[in-house]
Protein backbone atom coordinates (compact mmCIF):
# COMPACT_ATOMS: atom_id res chain seq x y z
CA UNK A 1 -85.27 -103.74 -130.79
CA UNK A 2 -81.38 -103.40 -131.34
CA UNK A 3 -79.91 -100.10 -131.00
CA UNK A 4 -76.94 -99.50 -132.36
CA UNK A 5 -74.78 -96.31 -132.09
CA UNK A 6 -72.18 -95.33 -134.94
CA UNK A 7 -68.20 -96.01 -134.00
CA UNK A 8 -68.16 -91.98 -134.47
CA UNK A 9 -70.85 -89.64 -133.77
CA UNK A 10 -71.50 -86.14 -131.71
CA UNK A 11 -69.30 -83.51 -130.58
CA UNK A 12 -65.79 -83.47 -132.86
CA UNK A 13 -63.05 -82.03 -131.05
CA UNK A 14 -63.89 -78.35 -132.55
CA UNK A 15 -67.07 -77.94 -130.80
CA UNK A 16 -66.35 -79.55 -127.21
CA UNK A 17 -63.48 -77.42 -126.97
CA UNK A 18 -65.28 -74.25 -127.56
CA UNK A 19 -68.72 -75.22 -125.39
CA UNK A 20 -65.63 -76.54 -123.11
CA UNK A 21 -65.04 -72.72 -122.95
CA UNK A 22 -68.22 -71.38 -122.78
CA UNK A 23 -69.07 -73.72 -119.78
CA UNK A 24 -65.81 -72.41 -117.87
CA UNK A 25 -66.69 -68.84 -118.86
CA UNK A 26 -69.73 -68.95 -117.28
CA UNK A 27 -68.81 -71.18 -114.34
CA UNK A 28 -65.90 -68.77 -113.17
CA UNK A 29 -67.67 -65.47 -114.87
CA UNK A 30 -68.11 -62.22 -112.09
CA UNK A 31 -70.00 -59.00 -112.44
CA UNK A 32 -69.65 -58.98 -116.21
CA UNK A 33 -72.35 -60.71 -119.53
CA UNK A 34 -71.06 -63.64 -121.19
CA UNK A 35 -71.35 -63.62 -124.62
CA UNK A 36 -70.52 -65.90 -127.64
CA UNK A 37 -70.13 -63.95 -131.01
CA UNK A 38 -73.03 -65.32 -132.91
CA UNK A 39 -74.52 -69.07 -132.13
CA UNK A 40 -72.02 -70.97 -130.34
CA UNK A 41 -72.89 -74.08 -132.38
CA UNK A 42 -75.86 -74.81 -134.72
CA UNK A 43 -77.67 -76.91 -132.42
CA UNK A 44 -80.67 -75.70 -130.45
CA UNK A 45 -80.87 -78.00 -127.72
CA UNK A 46 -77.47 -77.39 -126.69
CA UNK A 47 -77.92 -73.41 -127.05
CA UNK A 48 -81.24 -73.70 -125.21
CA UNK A 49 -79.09 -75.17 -122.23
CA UNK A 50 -76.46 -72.38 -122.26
CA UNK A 51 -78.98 -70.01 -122.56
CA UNK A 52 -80.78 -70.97 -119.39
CA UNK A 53 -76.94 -70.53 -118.02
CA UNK A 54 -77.71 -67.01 -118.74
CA UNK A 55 -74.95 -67.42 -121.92
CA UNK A 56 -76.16 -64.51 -124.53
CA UNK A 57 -75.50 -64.42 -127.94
CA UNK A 58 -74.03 -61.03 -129.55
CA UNK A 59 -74.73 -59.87 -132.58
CA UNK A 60 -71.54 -57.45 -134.33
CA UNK A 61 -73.24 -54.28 -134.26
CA UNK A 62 -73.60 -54.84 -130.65
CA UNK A 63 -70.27 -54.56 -130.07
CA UNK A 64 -69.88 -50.54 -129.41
CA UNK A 65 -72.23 -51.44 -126.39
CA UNK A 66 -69.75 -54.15 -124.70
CA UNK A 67 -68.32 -53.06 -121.02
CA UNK A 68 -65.26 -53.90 -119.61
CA UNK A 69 -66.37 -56.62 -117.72
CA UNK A 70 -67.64 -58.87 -120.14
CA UNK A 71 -66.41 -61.93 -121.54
CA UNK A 72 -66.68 -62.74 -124.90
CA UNK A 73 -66.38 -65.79 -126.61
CA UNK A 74 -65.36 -66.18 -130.44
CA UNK A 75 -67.02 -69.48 -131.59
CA UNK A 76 -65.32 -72.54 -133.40
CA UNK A 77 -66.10 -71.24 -136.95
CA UNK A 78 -63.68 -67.88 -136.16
CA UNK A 79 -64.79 -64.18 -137.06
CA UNK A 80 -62.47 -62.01 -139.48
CA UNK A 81 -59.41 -59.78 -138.58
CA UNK A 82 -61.43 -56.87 -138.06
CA UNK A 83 -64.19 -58.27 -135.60
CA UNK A 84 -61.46 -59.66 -133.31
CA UNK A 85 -59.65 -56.40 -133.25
CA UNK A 86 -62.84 -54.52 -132.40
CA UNK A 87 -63.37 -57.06 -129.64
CA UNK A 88 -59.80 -56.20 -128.32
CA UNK A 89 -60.25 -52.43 -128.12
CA UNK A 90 -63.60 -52.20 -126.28
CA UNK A 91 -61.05 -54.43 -123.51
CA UNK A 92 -63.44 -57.27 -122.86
CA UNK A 93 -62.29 -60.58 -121.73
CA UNK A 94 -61.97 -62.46 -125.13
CA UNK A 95 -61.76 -66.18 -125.41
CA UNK A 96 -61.11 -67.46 -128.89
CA UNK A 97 -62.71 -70.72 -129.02
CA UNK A 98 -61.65 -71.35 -133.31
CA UNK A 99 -61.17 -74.25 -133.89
CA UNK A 100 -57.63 -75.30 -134.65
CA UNK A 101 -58.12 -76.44 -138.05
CA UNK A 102 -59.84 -73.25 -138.89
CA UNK A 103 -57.19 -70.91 -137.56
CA UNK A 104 -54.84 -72.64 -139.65
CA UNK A 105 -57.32 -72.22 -142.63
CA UNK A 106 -57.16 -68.71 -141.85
CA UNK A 107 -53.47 -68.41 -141.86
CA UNK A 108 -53.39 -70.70 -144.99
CA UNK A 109 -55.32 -68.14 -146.66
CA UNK A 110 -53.95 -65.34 -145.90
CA UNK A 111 -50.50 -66.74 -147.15
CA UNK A 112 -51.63 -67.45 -150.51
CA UNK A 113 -53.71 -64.13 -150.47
CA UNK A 114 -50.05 -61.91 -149.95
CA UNK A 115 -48.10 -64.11 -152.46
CA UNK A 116 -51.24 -62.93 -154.89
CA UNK A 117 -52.72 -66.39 -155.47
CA UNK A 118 -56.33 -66.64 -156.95
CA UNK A 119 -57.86 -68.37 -154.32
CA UNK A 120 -61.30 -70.46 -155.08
CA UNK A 121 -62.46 -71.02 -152.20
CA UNK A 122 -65.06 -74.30 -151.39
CA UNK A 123 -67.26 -73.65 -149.52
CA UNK A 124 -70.73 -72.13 -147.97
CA UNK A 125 -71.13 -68.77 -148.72
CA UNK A 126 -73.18 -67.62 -145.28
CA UNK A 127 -71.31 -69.66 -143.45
CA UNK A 128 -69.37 -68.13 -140.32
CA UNK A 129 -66.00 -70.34 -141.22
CA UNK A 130 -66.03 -69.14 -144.78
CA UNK A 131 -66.69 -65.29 -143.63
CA UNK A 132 -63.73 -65.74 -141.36
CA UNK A 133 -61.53 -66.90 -143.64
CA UNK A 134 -62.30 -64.99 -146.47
CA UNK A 135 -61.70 -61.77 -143.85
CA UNK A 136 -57.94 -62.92 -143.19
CA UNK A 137 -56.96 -63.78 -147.09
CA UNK A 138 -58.90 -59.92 -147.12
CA UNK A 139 -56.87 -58.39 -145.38
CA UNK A 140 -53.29 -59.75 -145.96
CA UNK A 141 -53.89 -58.83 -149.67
CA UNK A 142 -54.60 -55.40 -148.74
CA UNK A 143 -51.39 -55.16 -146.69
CA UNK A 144 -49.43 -56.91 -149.01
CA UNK A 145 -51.04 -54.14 -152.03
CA UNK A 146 -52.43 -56.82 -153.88
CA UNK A 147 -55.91 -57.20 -155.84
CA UNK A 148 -57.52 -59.85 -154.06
CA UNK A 149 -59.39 -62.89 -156.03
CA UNK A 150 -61.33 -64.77 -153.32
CA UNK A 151 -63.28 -66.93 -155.29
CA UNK A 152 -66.50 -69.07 -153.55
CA UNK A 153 -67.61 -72.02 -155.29
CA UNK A 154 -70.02 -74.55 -154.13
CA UNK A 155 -70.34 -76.86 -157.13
CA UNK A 156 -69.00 -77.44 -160.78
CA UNK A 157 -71.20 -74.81 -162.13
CA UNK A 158 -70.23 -72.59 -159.82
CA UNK A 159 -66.31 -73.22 -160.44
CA UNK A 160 -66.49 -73.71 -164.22
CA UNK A 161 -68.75 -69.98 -164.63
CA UNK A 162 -66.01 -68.41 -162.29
CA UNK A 163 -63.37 -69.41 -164.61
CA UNK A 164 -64.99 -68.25 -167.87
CA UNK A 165 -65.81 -64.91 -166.21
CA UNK A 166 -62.02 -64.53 -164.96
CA UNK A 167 -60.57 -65.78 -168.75
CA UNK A 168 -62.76 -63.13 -170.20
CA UNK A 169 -61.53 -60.52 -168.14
CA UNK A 170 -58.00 -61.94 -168.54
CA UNK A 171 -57.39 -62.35 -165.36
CA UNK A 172 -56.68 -66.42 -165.29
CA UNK A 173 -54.21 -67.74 -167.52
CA UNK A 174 -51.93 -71.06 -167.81
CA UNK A 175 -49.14 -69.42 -166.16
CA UNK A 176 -51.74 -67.83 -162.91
CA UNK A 177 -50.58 -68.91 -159.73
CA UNK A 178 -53.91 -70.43 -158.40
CA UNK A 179 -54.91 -73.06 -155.29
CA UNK A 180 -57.95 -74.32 -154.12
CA UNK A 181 -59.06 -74.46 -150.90
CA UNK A 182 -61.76 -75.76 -148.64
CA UNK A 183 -64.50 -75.63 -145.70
CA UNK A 184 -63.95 -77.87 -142.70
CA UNK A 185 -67.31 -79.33 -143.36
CA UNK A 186 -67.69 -79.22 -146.93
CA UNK A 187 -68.80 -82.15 -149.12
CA UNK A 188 -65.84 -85.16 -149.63
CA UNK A 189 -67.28 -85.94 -152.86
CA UNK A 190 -67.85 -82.28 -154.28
CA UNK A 191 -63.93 -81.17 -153.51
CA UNK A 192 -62.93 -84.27 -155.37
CA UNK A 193 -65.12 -82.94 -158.77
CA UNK A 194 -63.92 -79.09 -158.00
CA UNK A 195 -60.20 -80.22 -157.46
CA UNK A 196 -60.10 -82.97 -161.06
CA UNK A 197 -61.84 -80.05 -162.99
CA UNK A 198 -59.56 -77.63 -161.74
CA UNK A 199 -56.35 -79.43 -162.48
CA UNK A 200 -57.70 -80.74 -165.52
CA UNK A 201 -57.71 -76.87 -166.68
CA UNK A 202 -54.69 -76.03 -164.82
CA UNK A 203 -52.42 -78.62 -164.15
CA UNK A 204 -49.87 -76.40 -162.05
CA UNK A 205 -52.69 -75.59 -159.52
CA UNK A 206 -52.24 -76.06 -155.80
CA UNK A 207 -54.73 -78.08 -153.96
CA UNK A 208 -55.30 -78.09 -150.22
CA UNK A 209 -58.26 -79.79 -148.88
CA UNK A 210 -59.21 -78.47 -145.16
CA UNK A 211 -61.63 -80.62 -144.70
CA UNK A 212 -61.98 -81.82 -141.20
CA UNK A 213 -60.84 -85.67 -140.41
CA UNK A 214 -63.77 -86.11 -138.61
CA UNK A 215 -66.46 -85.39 -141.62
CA UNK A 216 -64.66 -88.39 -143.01
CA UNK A 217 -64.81 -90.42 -140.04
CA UNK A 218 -68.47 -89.88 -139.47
CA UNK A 219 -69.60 -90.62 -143.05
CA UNK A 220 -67.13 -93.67 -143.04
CA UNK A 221 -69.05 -95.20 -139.71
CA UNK A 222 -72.44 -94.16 -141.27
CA UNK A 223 -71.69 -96.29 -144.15
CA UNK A 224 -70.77 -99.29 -141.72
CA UNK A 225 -74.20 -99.08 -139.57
CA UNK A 226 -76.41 -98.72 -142.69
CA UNK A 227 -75.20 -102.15 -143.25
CA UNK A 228 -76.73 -103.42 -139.55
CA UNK A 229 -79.70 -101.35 -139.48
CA UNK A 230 -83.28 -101.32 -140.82
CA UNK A 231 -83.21 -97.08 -140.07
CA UNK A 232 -81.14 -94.67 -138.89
CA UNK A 233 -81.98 -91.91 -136.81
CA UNK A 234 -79.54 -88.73 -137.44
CA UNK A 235 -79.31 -86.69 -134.76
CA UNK A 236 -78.47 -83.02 -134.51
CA UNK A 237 -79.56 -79.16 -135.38
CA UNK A 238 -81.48 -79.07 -138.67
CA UNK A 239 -79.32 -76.06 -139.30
CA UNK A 240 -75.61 -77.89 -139.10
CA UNK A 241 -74.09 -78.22 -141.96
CA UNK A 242 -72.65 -81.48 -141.39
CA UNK A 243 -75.44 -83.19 -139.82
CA UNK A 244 -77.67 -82.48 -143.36
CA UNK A 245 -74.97 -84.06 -144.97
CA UNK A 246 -74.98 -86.95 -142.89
CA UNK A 247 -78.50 -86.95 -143.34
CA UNK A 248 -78.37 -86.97 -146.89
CA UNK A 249 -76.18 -90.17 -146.83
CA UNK A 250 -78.30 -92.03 -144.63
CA UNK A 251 -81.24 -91.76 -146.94
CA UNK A 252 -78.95 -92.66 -149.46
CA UNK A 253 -77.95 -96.07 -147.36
CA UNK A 254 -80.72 -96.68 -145.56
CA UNK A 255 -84.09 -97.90 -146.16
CA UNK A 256 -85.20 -95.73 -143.55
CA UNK A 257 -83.73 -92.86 -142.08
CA UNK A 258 -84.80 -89.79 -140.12
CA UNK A 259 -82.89 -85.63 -138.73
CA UNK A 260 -83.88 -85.60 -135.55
CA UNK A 261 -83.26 -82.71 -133.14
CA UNK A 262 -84.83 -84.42 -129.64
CA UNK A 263 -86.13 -87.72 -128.67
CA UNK A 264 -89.68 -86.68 -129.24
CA UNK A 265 -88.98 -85.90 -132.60
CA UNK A 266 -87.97 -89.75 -133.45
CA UNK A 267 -90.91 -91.29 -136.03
CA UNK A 268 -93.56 -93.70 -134.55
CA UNK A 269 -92.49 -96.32 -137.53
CA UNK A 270 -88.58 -96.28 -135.72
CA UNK A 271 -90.69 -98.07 -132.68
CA UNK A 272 -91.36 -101.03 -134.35
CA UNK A 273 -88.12 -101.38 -136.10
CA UNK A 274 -86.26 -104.60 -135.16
CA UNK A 275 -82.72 -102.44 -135.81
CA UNK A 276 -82.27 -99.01 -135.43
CA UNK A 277 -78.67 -97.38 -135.86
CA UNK A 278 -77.49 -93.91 -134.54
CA UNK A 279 -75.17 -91.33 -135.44
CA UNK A 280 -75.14 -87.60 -134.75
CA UNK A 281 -73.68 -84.06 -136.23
CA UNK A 282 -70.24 -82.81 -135.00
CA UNK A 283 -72.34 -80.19 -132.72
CA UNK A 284 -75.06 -82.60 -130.89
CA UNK A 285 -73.83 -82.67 -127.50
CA UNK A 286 -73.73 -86.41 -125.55
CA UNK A 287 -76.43 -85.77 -123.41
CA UNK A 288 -78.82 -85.41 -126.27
CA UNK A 289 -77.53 -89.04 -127.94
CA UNK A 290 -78.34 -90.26 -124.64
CA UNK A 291 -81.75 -89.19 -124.49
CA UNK A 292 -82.38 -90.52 -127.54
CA UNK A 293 -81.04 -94.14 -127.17
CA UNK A 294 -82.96 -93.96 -123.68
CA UNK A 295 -86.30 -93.70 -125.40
CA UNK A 296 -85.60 -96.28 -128.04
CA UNK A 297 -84.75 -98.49 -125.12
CA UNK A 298 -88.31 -98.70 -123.54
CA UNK A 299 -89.14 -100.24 -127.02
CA UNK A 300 -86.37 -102.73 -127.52
């Protein structure tokens, strides 16, 4: 059997710079709980680890119950305005771990949100990112004394009934000052349709795609090791985001493809593959692609 691994795959910058954190926090931590505000990352093998660190995950209404001592950690997707700020005045150790692309999200937001742009907004809407974001543009419209229009879309349908509901109110018009922004991880090929519709309807509309470089760069080296393979394992939590959409495009490019979360996981048919490619979500940690390629080894 060949293995082959994809040019780009595992932890993007984003994540290893916040488990970066976490594993310092907890390496250098004293009489104080370490915490991370919400999952770290959506993958269980890598929380699992952490966990057995003693790293415990807080939920928001346990913040009144915080002491001094502890260190908390604010994840790579970011919290709101208001969640930091309650962090800061029970006096805990806090270590923002956003990622960089996000925090500028967040300030991007909020800018348009003060200047009284209607936002539409692509993205997940239970998503921790989104939440974040939508907290900042939140608040800066409130300080600024301005009606807020966040507006979440996920598709066409989505977009195209949120416009119709706005014109009816007459709250959109020609002349609105309107952008359209995006989800690190959202779909490539859906912000394309959402931004053409958009300016097809409003031609004077800003549009600024967020969308991380390296959701790009994975799909792009997906595409090139469909074309070596016979199947591709995906690797990473069944809950990320970006590793489903990987997924998606490996079934799509691929005669045989599999989401894995663990080596034990992979299907007996990948055994008796002659070529087997790999890639992995943006939050499956090395040691995990590793373990992986080590088992398909004993077979090739």
């Amino acid at each position: 059997m060949e293995i082959i691994r994809a040019k780009i795959l595992g932890f993007c910058a984003g994540v290893r710079r916040a488990v970066n954190a976490a594993d310092k926090a907890l390496s250098e931590n004293g009489a104080g709980q370490v915490y991370t505000l919400g999952p770290l990352i959506h993958n269980p093998v890598a929380l699992e680890k952490l966990a057995e660190r003693n790293l415990k995950i807080l939920s928001e209404k346990e913040i009144p119950s915080l002491k001094n001592e502890d260190t908390v950690i604010i994840r790579a997707h970011g919290v709101p305005p208001e969640t930091e700020n309650a962090l800061r005045e029970k006096g805990v150790n806090l270590i923002n771990a956003t990622c960089p692309l996000v925090t500028q999200s967040q300030k991007r937001a909020a800018e348009y949100a003060e200047q009284g742009y209607i936002i539409f907004f692509a993205g997940d809407k239970n998503h921790g990112e989104v939440i974040g974001i939508e907290g900042y543009a939140r608040e800066a419209a409130k300080n600024a004394g301005i009606n807020l229009h966040f507006i979440l879309v996920k598709d066409l349908a989505e977009l195209d009934s949120s416009i119709n509901q706005l014109s009816q109110n007459g709250e959109i018009s020609a002349d609105s000052k309107i952008v359209l922004l995006s989800q690190t991880t959202f779909s490539i090929k859906v912000f394309d349709l959402l931004q053409n519709e958009l300016t097809n309807r409003f031609p004077c509309a800003k549009v600024i795609s967020s969308i991380c470089p390296a959701t790009h760069e994975r799909q792009d080296a997906l595409k090139e090791l469909c074309e070596k393979v016979e199947g591709v394992l995906v690797i990473g939590g069944k809950t990320s985001a970006n590793t489903n959409r990987l997924f998606v495009s490996a079934e799509k490019s691929c005669k045989k493809a599999a989401l894995i979360e663990t080596p034990e996981e992979i299907p007996e048919e990948f055994f008796s593959l002659k070529s087997v490619g790999i890639t992995a979500g943006a939050s499956t940690p090395d040691d995990t692609i590793e373990a992986v390629e080590n088992l398909l080894k004993k077979y090739s």
